[in-house]
C-alpha atoms as a PDB file:
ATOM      1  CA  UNK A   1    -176.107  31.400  -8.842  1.00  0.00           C
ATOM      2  CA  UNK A   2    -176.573  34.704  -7.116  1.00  0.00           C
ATOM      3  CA  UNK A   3    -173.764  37.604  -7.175  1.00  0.00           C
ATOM      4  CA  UNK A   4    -172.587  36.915  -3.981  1.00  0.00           C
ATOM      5  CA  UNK A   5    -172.266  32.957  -5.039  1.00  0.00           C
ATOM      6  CA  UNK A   6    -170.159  34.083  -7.996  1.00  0.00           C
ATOM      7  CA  UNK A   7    -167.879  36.512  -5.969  1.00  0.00           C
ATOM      8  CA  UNK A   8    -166.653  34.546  -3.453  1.00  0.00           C
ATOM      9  CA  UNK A   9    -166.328  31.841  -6.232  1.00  0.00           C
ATOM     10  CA  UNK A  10    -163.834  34.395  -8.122  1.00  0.00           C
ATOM     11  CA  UNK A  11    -162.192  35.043  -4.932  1.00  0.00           C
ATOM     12  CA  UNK A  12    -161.120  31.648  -3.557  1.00  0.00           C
ATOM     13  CA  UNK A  13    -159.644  31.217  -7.400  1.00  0.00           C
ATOM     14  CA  UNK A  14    -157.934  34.305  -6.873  1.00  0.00           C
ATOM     15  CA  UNK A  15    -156.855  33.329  -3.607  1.00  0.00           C
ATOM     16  CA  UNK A  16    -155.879  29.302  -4.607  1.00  0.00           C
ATOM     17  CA  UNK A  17    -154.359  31.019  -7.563  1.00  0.00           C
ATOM     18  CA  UNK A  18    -151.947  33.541  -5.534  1.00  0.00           C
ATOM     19  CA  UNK A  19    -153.872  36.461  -7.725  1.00  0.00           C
ATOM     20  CA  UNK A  20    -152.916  34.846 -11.179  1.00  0.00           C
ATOM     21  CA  UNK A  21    -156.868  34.008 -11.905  1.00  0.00           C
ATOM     22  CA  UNK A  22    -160.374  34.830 -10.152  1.00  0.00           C
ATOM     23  CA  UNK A  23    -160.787  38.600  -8.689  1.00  0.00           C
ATOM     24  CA  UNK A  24    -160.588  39.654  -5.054  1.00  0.00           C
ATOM     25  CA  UNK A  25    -163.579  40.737  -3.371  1.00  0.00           C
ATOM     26  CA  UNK A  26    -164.139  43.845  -3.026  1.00  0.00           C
ATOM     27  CA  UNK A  27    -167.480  44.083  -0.597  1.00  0.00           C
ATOM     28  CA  UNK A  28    -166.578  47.240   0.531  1.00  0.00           C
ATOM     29  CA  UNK A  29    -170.284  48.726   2.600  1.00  0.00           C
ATOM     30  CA  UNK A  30    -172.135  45.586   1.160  1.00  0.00           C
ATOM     31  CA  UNK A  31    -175.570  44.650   2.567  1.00  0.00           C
ATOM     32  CA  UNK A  32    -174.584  40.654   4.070  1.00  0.00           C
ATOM     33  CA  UNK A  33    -177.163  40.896   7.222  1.00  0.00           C
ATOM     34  CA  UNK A  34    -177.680  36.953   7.578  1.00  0.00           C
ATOM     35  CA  UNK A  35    -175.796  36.062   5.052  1.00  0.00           C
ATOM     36  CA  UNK A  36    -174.666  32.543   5.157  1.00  0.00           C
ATOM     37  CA  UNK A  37    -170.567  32.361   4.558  1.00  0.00           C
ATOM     38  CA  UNK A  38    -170.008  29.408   6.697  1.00  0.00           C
ATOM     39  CA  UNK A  39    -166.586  27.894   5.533  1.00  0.00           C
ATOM     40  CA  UNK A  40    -165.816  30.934   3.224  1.00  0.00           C
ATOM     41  CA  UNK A  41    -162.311  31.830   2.071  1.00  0.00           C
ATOM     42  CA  UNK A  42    -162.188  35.349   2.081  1.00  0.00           C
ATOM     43  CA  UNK A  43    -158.810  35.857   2.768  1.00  0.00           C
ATOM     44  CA  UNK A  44    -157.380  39.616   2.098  1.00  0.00           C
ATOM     45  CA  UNK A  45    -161.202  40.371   1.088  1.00  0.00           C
ATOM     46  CA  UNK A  46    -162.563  44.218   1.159  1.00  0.00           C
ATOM     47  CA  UNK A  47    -165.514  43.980   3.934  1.00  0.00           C
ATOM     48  CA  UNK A  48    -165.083  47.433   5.549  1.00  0.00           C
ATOM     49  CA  UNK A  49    -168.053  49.014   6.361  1.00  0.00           C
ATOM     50  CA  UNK A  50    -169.775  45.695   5.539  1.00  0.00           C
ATOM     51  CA  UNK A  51    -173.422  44.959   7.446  1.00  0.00           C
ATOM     52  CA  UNK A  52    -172.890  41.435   8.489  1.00  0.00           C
ATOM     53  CA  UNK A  53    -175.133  41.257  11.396  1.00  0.00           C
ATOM     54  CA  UNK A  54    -176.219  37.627  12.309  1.00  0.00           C
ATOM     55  CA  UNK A  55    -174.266  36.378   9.326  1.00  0.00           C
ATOM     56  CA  UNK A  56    -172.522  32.919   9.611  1.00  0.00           C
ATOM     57  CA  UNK A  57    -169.328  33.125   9.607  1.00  0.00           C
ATOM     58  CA  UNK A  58    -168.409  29.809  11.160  1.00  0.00           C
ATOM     59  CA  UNK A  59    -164.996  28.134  10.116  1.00  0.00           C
ATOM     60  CA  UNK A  60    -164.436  30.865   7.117  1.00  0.00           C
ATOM     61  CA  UNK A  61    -161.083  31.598   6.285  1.00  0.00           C
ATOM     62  CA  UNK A  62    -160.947  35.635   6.479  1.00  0.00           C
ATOM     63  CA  UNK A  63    -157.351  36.052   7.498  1.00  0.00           C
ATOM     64  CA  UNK A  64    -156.193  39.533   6.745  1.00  0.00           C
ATOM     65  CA  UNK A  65    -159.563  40.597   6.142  1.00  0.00           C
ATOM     66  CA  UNK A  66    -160.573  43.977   5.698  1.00  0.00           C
ATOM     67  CA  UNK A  67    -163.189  44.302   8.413  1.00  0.00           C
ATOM     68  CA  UNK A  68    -162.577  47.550   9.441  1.00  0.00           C
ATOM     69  CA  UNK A  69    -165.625  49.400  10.582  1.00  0.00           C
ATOM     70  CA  UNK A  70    -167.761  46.457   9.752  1.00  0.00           C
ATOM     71  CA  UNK A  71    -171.099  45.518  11.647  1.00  0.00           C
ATOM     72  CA  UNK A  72    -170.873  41.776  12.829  1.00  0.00           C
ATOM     73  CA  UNK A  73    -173.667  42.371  16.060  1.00  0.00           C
ATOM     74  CA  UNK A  74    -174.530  38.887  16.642  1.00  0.00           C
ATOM     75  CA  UNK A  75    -172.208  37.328  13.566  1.00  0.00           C
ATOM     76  CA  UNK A  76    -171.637  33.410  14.052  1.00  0.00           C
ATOM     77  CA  UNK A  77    -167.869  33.590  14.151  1.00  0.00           C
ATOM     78  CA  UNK A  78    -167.016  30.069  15.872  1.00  0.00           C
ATOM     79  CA  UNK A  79    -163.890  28.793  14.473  1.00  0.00           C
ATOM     80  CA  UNK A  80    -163.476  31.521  11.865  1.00  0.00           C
ATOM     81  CA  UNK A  81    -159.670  32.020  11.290  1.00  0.00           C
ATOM     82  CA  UNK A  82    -159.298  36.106  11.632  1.00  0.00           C
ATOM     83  CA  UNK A  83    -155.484  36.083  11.839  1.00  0.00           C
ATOM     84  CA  UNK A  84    -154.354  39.509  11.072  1.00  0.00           C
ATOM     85  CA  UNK A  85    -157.270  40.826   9.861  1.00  0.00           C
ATOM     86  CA  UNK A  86    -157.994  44.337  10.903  1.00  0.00           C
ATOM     87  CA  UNK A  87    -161.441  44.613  12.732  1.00  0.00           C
ATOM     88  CA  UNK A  88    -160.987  48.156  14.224  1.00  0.00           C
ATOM     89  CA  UNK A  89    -163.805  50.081  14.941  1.00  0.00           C
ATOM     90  CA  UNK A  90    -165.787  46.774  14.257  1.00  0.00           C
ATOM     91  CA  UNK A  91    -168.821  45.926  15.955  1.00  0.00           C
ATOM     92  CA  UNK A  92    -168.715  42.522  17.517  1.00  0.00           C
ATOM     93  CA  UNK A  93    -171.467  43.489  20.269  1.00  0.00           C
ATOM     94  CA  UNK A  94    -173.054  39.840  20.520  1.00  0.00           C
ATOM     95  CA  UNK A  95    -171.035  38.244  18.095  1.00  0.00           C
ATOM     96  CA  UNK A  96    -169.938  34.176  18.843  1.00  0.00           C
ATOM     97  CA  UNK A  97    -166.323  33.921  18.729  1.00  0.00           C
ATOM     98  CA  UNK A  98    -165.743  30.743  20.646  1.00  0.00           C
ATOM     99  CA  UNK A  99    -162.838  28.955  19.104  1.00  0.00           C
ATOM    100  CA  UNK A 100    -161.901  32.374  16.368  1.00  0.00           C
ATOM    101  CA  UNK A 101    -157.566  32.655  15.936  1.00  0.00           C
ATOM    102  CA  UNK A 102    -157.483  36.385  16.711  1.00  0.00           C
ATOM    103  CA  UNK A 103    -153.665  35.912  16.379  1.00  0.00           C
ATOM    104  CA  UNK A 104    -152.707  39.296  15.688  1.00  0.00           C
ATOM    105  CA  UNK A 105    -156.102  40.372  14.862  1.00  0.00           C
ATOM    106  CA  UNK A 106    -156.503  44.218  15.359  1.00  0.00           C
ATOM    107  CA  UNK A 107    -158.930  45.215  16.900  1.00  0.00           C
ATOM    108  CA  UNK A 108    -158.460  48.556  17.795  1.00  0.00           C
ATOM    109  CA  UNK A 109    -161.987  50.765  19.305  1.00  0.00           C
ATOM    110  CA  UNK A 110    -163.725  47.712  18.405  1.00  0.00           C
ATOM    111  CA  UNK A 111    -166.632  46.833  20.661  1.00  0.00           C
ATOM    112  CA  UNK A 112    -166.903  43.224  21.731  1.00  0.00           C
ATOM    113  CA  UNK A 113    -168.979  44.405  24.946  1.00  0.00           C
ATOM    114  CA  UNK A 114    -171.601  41.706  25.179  1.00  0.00           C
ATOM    115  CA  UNK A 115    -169.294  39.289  22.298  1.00  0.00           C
ATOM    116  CA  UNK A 116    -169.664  35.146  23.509  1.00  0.00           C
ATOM    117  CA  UNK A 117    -167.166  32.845  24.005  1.00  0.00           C
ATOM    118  CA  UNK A 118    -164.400  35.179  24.339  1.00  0.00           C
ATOM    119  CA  UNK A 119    -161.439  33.802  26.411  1.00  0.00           C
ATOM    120  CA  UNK A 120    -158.351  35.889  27.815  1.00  0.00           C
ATOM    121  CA  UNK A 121    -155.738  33.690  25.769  1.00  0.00           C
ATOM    122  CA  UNK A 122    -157.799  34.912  22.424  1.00  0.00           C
ATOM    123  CA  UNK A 123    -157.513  38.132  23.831  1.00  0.00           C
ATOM    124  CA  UNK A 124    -153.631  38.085  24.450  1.00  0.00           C
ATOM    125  CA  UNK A 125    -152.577  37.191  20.780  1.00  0.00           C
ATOM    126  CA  UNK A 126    -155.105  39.943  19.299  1.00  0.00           C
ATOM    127  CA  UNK A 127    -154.291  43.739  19.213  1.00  0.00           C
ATOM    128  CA  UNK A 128    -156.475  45.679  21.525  1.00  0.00           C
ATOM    129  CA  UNK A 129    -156.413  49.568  23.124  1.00  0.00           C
ATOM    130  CA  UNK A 130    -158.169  51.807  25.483  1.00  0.00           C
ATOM    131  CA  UNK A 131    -160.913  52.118  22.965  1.00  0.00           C
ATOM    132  CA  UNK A 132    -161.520  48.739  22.735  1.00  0.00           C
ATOM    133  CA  UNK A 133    -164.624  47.898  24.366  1.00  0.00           C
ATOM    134  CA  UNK A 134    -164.640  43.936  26.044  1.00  0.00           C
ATOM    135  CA  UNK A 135    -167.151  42.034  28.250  1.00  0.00           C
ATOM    136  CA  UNK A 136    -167.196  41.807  31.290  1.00  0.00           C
ATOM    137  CA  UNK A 137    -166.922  38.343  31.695  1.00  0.00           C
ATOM    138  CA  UNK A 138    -163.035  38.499  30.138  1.00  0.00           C
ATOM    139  CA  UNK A 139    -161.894  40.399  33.471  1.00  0.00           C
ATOM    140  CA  UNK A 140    -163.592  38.185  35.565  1.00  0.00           C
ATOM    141  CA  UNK A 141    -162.110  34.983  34.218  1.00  0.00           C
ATOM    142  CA  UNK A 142    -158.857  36.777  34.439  1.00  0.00           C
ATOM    143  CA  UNK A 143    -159.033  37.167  38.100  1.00  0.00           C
END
């Protein structure tokens, strides 16, 4: 089982567990490019700074994440549940998020210039500013 295997092991028991067993991860500036999380709980997990370019993040479970400042250029986020987690300053240039519940997601000065699948009525439950960068195509389907 590699490291990675074993945290995210420790931290969907600490999450199933409400804290009581298992140990939240803390992947604070971790290496992930490509890594394959597809389905992952990472609730409340520690993934600022985190390099997870063309990872799969497809139906994982990162709700209140700590994404901030993280690099997910071309991340598979279909379906991934990022309710409240706070992806300012993220970079989602190329990133899939078709389907994702941004519900209350922050993203603040993130860049989501070129991101796929976007829609305006993800757009409207997430929390965005004049820093945050969008594509094109959201504007258009707005008009």
């Amino acid at each position: 089982m590699t490291d990675l295997e074993q945290i995210l092991m420790r931290h969907q028991r600490w999450f199933f567990s409400k804290g009581n067993e298992g140990q939240k991860a803390e992947l604070e500036d971790a290496n992930l490019q490509r890594a394959d999380l597809k389905g992952a709980t990472l609730v409340e997990a520690n993934l600022q700074g985190a390099d997870l370019n063309q990872a799969n993040l497809i139906k994982a479970d990162l709700r209140g994440a700590n994404l901030l400042d993280a690099n997910l250029n071309e991340a598979q986020l279909q379906n991934a549940n990022l309710e409240e987690a706070d992806l300012m300053w993220a970079d989602l240039k190329c990133a899939n998020v078709a389907g994702a519940n941004l519900n209350g997601t922050y993203l603040r000065g993130a860049d989501l210039s070129g991101a796929i699948g976007l829609s305006p009525s993800q757009l409207a439950q997430a929390v965005v500013d004049e820093n945050t960068l969008l594509p094109i195509s959201v504007f258009e389907r707005r008009n």
